[in-house]
C-alpha atoms as a PDB file:
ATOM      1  CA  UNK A   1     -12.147 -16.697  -1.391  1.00  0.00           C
ATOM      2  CA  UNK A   2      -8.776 -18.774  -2.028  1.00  0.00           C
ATOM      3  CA  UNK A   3      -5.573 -17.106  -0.770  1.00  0.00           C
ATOM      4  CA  UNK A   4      -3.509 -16.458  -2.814  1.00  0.00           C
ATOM      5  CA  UNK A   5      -0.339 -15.243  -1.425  1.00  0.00           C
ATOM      6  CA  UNK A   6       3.322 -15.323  -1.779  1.00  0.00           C
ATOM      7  CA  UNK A   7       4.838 -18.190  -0.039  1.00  0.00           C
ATOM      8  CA  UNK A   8       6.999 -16.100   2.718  1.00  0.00           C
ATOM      9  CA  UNK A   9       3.969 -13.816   3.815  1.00  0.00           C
ATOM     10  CA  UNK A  10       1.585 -17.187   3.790  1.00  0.00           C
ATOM     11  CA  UNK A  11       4.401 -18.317   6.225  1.00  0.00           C
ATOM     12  CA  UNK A  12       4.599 -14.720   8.328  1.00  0.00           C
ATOM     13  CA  UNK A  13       0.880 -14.442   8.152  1.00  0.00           C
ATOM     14  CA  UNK A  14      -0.887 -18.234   8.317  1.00  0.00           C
ATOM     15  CA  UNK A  15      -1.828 -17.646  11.521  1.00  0.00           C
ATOM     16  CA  UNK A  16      -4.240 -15.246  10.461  1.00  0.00           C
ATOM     17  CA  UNK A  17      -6.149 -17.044   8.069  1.00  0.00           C
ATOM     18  CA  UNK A  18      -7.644 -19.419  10.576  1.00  0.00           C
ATOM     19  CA  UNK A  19      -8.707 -16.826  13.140  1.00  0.00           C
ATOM     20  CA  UNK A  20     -12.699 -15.775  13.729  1.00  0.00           C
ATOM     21  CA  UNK A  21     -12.571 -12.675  12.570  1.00  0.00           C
ATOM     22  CA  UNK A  22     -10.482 -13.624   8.840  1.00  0.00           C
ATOM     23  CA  UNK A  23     -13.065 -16.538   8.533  1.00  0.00           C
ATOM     24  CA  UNK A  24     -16.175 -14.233   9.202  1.00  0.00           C
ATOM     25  CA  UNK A  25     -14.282 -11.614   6.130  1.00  0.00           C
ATOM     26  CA  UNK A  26     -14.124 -14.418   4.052  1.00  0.00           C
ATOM     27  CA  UNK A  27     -18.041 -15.120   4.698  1.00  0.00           C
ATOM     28  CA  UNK A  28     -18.531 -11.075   4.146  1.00  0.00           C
ATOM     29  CA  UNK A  29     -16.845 -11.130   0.453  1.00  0.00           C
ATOM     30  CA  UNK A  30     -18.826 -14.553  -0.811  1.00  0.00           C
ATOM     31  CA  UNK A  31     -22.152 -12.472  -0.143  1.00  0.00           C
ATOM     32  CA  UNK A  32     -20.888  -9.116  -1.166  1.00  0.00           C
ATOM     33  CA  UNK A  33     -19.690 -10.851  -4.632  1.00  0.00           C
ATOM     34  CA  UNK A  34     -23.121 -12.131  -4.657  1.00  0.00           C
ATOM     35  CA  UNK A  35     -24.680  -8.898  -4.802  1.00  0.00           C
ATOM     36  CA  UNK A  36     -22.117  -6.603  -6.311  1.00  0.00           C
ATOM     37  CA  UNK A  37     -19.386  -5.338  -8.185  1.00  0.00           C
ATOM     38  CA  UNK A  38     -15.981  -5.764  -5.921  1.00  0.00           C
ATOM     39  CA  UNK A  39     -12.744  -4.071  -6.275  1.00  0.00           C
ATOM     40  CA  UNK A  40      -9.909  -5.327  -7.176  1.00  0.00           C
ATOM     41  CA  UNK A  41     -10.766  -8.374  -8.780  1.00  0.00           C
ATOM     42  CA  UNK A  42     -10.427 -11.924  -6.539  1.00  0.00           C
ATOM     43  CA  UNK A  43      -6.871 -12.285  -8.386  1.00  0.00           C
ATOM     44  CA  UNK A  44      -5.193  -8.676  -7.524  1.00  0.00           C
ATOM     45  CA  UNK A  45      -6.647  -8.594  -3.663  1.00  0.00           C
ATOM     46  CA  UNK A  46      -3.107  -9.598  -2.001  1.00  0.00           C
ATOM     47  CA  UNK A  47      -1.477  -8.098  -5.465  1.00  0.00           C
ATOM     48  CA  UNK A  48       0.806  -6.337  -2.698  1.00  0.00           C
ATOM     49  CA  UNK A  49       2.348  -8.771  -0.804  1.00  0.00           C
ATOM     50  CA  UNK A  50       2.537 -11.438  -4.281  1.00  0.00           C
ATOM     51  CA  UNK A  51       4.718  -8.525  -5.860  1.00  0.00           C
ATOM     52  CA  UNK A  52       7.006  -7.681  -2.812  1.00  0.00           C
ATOM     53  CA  UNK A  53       7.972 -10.785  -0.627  1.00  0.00           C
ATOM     54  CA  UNK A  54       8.251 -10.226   2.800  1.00  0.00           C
ATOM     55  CA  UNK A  55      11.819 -11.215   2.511  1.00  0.00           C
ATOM     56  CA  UNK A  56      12.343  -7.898  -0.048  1.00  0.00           C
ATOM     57  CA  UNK A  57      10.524  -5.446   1.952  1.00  0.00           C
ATOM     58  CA  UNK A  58      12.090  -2.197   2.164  1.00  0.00           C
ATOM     59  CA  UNK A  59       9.881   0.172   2.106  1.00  0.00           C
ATOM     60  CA  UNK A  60       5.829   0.529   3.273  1.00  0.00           C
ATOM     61  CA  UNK A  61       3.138   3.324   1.816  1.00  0.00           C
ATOM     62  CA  UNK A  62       0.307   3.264   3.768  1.00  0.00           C
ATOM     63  CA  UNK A  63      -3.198   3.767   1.856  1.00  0.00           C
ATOM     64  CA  UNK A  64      -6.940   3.634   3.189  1.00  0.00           C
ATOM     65  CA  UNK A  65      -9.129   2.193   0.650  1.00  0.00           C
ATOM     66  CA  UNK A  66      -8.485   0.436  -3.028  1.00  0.00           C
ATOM     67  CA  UNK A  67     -10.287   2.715  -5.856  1.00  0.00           C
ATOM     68  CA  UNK A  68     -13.877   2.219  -6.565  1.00  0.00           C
ATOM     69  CA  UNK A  69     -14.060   3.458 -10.046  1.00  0.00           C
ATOM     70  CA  UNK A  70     -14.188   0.510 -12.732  1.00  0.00           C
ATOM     71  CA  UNK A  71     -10.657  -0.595 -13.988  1.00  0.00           C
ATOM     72  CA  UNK A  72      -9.057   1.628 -11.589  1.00  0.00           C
ATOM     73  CA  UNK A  73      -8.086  -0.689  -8.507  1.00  0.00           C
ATOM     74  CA  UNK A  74      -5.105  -3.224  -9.275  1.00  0.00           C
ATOM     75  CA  UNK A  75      -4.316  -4.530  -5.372  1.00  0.00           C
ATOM     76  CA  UNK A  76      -1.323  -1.695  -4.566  1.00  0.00           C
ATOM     77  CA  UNK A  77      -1.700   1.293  -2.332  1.00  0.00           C
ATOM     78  CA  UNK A  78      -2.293   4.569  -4.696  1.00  0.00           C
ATOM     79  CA  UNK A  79      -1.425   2.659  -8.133  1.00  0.00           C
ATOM     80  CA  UNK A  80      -3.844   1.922 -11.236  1.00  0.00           C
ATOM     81  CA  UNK A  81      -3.903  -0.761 -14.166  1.00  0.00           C
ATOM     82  CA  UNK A  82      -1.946  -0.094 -17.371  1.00  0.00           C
ATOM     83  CA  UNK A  83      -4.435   2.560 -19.537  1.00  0.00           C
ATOM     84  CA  UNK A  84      -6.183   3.817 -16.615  1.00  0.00           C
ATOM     85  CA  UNK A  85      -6.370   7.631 -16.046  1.00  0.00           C
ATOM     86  CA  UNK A  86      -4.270   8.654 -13.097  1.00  0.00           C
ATOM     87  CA  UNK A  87      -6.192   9.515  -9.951  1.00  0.00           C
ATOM     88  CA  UNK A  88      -5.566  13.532  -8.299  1.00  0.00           C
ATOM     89  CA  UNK A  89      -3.496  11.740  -5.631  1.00  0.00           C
ATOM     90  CA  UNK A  90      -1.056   9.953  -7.794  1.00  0.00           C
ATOM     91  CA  UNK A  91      -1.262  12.826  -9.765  1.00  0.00           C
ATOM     92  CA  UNK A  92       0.142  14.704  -7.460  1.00  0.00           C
ATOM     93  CA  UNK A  93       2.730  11.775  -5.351  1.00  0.00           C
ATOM     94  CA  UNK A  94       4.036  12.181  -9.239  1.00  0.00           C
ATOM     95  CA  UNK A  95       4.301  15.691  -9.394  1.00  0.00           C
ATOM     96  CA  UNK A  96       6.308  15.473  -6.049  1.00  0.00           C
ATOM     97  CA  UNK A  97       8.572  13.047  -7.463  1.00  0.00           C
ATOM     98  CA  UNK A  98       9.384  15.224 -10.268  1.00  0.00           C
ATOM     99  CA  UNK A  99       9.916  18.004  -7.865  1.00  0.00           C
ATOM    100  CA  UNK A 100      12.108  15.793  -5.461  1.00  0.00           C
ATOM    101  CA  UNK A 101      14.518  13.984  -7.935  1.00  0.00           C
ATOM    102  CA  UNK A 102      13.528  15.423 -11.324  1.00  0.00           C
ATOM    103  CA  UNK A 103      11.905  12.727 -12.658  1.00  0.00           C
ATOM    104  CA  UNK A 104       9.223  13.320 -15.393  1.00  0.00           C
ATOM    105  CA  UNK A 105       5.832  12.625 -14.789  1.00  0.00           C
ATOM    106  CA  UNK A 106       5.018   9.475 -16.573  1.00  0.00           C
ATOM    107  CA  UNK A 107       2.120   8.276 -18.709  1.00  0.00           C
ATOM    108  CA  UNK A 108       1.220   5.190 -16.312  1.00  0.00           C
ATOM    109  CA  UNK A 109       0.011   4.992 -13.050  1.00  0.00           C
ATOM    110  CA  UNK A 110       1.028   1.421 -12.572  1.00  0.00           C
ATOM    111  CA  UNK A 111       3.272   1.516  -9.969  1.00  0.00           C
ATOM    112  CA  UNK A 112       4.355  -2.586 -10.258  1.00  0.00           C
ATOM    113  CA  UNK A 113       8.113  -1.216 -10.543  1.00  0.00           C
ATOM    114  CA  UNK A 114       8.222   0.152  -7.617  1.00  0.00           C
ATOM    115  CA  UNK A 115       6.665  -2.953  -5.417  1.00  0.00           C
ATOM    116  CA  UNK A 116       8.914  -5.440  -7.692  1.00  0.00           C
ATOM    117  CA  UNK A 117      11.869  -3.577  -5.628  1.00  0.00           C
ATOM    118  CA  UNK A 118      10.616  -3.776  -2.321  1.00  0.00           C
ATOM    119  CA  UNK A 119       8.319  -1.146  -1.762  1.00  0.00           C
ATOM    120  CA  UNK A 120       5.225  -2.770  -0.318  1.00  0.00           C
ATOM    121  CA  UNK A 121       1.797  -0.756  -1.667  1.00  0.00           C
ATOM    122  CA  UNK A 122      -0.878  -1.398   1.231  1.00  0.00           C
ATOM    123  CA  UNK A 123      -4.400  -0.537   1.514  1.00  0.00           C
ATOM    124  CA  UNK A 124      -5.680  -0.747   5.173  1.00  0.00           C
ATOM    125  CA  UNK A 125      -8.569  -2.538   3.332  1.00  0.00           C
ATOM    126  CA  UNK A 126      -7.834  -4.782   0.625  1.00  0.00           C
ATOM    127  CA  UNK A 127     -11.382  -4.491  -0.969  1.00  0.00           C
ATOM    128  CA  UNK A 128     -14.265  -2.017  -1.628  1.00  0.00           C
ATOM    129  CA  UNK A 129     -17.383  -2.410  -3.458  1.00  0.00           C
ATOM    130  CA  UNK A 130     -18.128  -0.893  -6.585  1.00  0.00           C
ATOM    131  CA  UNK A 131     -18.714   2.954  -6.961  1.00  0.00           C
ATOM    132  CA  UNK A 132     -18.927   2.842  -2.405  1.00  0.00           C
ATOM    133  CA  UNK A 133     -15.622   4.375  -1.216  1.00  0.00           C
ATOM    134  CA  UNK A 134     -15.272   2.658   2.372  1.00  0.00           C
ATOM    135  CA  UNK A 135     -17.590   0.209   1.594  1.00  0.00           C
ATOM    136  CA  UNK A 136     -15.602  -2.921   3.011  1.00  0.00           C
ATOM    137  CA  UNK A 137     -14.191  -1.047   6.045  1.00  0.00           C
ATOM    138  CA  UNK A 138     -14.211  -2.170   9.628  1.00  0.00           C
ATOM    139  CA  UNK A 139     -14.729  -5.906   8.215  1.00  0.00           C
ATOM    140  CA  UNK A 140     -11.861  -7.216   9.298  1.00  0.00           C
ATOM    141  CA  UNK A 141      -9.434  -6.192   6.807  1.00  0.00           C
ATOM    142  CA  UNK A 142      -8.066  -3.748   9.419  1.00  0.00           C
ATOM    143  CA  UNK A 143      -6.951  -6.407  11.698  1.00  0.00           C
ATOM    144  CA  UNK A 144      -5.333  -8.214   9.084  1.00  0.00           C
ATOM    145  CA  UNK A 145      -2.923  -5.474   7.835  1.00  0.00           C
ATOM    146  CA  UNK A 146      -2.677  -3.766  11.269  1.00  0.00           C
ATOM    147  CA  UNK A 147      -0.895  -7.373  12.059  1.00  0.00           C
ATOM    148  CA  UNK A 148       1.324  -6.961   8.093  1.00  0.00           C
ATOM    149  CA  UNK A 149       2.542  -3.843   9.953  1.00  0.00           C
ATOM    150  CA  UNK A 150       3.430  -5.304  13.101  1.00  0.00           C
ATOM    151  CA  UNK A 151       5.073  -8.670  11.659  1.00  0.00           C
ATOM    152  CA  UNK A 152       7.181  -6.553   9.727  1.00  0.00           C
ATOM    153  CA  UNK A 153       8.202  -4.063  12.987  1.00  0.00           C
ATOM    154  CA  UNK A 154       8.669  -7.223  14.866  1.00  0.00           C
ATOM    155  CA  UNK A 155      10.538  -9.119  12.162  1.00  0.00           C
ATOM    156  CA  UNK A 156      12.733  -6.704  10.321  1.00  0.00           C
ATOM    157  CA  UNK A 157      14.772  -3.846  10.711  1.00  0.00           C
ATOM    158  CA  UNK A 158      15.674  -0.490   8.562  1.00  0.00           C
ATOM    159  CA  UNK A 159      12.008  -0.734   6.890  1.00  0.00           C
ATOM    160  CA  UNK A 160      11.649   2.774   5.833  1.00  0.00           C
ATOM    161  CA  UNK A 161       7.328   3.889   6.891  1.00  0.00           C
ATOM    162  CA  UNK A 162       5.675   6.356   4.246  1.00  0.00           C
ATOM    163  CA  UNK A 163       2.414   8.099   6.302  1.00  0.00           C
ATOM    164  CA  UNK A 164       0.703  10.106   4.442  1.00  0.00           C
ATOM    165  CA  UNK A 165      -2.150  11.682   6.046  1.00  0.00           C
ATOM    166  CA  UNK A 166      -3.674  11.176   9.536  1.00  0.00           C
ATOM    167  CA  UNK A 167      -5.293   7.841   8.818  1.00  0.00           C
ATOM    168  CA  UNK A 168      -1.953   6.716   7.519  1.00  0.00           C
ATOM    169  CA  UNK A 169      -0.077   8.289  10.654  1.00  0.00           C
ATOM    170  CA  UNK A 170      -2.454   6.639  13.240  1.00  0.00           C
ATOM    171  CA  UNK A 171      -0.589   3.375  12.310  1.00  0.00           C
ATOM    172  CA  UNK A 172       3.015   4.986  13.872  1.00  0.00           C
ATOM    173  CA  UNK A 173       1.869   3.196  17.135  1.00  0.00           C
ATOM    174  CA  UNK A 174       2.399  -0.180  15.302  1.00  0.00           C
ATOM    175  CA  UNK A 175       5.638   0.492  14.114  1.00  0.00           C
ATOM    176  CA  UNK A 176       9.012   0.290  16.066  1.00  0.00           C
ATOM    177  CA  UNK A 177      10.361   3.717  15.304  1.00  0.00           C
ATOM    178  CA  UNK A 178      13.903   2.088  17.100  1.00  0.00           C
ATOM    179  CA  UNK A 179      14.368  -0.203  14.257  1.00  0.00           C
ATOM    180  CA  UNK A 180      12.596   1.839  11.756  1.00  0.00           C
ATOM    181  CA  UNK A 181      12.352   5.020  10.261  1.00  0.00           C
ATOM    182  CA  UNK A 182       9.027   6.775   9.850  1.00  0.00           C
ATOM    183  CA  UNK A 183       8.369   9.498   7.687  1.00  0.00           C
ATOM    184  CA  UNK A 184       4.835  11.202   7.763  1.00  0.00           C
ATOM    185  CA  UNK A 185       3.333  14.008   5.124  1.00  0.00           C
ATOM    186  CA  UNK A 186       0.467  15.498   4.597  1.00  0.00           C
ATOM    187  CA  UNK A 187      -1.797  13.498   2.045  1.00  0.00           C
ATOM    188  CA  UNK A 188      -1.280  13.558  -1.315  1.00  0.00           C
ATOM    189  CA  UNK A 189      -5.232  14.260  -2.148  1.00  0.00           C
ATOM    190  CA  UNK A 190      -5.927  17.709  -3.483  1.00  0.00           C
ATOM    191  CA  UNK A 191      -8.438  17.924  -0.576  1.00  0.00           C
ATOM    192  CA  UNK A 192      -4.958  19.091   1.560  1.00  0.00           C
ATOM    193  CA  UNK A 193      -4.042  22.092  -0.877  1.00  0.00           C
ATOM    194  CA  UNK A 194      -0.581  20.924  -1.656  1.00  0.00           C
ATOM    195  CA  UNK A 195       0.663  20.253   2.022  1.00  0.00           C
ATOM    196  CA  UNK A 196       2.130  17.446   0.629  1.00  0.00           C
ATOM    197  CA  UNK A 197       4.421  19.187  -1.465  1.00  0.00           C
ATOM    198  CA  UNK A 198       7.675  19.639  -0.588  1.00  0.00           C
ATOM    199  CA  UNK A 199       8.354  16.621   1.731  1.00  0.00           C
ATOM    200  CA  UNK A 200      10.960  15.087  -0.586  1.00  0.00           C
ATOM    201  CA  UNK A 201       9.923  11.491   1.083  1.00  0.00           C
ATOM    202  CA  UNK A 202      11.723   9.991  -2.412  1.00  0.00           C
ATOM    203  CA  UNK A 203      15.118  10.848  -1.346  1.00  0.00           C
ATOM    204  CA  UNK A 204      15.045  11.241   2.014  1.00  0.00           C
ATOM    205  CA  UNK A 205      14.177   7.367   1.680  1.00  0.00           C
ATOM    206  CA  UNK A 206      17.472   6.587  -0.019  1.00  0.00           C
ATOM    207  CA  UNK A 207      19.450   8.304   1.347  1.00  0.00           C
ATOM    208  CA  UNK A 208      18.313   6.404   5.294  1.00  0.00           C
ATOM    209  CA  UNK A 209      18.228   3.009   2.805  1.00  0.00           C
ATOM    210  CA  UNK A 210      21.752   4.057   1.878  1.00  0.00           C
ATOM    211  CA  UNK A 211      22.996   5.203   4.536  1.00  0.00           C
ATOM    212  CA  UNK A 212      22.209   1.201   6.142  1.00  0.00           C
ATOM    213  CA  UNK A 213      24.102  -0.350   3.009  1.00  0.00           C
ATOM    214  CA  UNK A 214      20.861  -1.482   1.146  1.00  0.00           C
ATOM    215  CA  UNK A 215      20.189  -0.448  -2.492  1.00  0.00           C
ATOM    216  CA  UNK A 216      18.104   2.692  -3.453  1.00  0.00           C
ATOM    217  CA  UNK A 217      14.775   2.216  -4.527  1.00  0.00           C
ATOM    218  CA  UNK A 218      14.641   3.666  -8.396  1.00  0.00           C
ATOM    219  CA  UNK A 219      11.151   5.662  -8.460  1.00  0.00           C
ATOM    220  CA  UNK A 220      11.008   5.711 -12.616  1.00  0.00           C
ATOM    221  CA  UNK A 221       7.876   3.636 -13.574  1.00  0.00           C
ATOM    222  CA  UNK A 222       9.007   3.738 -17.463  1.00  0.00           C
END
């Protein structure tokens, strides 16, 4: 597995990609790819960080796990490909948005626009195996983006944190909450009957990017 990633996170991060446990993930994926199906393909695994430098990050959403379903995973936190039907979660972050700054639902669930303006789209794992939800978990992936979280803590300041959900909230601990400003929800997944409705995370992360002199993210994704 090359990596391919933009040039200021291969300059944050290149520490990483010589250590044990990044050189026995590498190993993991050459076999799994041997065997199976992975998600996303080899091109869209650090699809995050290649469409939101480190330099431009503004804003973090936290997800678990890329989608398993065929066509579905694209390499950012919660988004699909161009033609793909929108998951129940995204169904519903959109439904939020609509609710929060009247934005219409759109027809795409490629969310590209928003990580071209700084909002950086993170999977705790970066890969999954076909049709397996968790599949690649506790591989090493974990380590790797627990560290994305922590270089950007260490390194930056006025990052706006979207947590949505307890897995997403357990990474608070990494985050400098005196330089930063955390917001956590409920998860979007139906599976919380609609606790995530209602948190207005949209605005309320404008109006703190705002409020430090830095330009509003625009949440339209048409």
């Amino acid at each position: 597995m090359s990596i391919a990633i933009e040039k200021s996170w291969k300059n944050v991060l290149e520490d990483e990609f010589s250590k044990p446990y990044f050189l026995e993930l590498k190993e993991f994926l050459v076999r799994e790819k041997q065997q199976f199906t992975v998600y996303p393909k080899g091109s869209e695994i650090f699809s995050a960080f290649n469409h939101t430098p480190f330099d431009q990050v503004k804003v973090v959403i936290i997800g678990q796990d890329p989608y398993h379903g065929a066509g579905q995973a694209n390499g950012l936190s919660f988004s699909v490909s161009p033609g793909i039907a929108k998951p129940p979660s995204l169904v519903n972050i959109f439904k939020e948005l609509e609710s929060d700054l009247g934005i219409p639902v759109p027809k795409t669930g490629n969310l590209e626009p928003w990580a071209n303006q700084g909002v950086l789209l993170l999977n705790a794992t970066l890969t999954v195996r076909a049709g397996v939800a968790g599949s690649h978990q506790k591989k090493g992936w974990e380590l790797f983006t627990d560290t994305v979280i922590q270089k950007i803590s260490e390194l930056k300041e006025n990052v706006v944190f979207l947590l949505w959900g307890n897995f997403a909230q357990g990474k608070a601990e990494l985050i400098d909450s005196n330089k930063h400003h955390i917001l956590k929800a409920a998860h979007p997944s139906p599976l919380a009957r609609g606790a995530f409705f209602g948190s207005r995370h949209f605005s309320k992360t404008n109006a703190f990017l705002e409020s430090k002199g830095l330009k509003p993210i625009d949440w339209r994704v048409e």
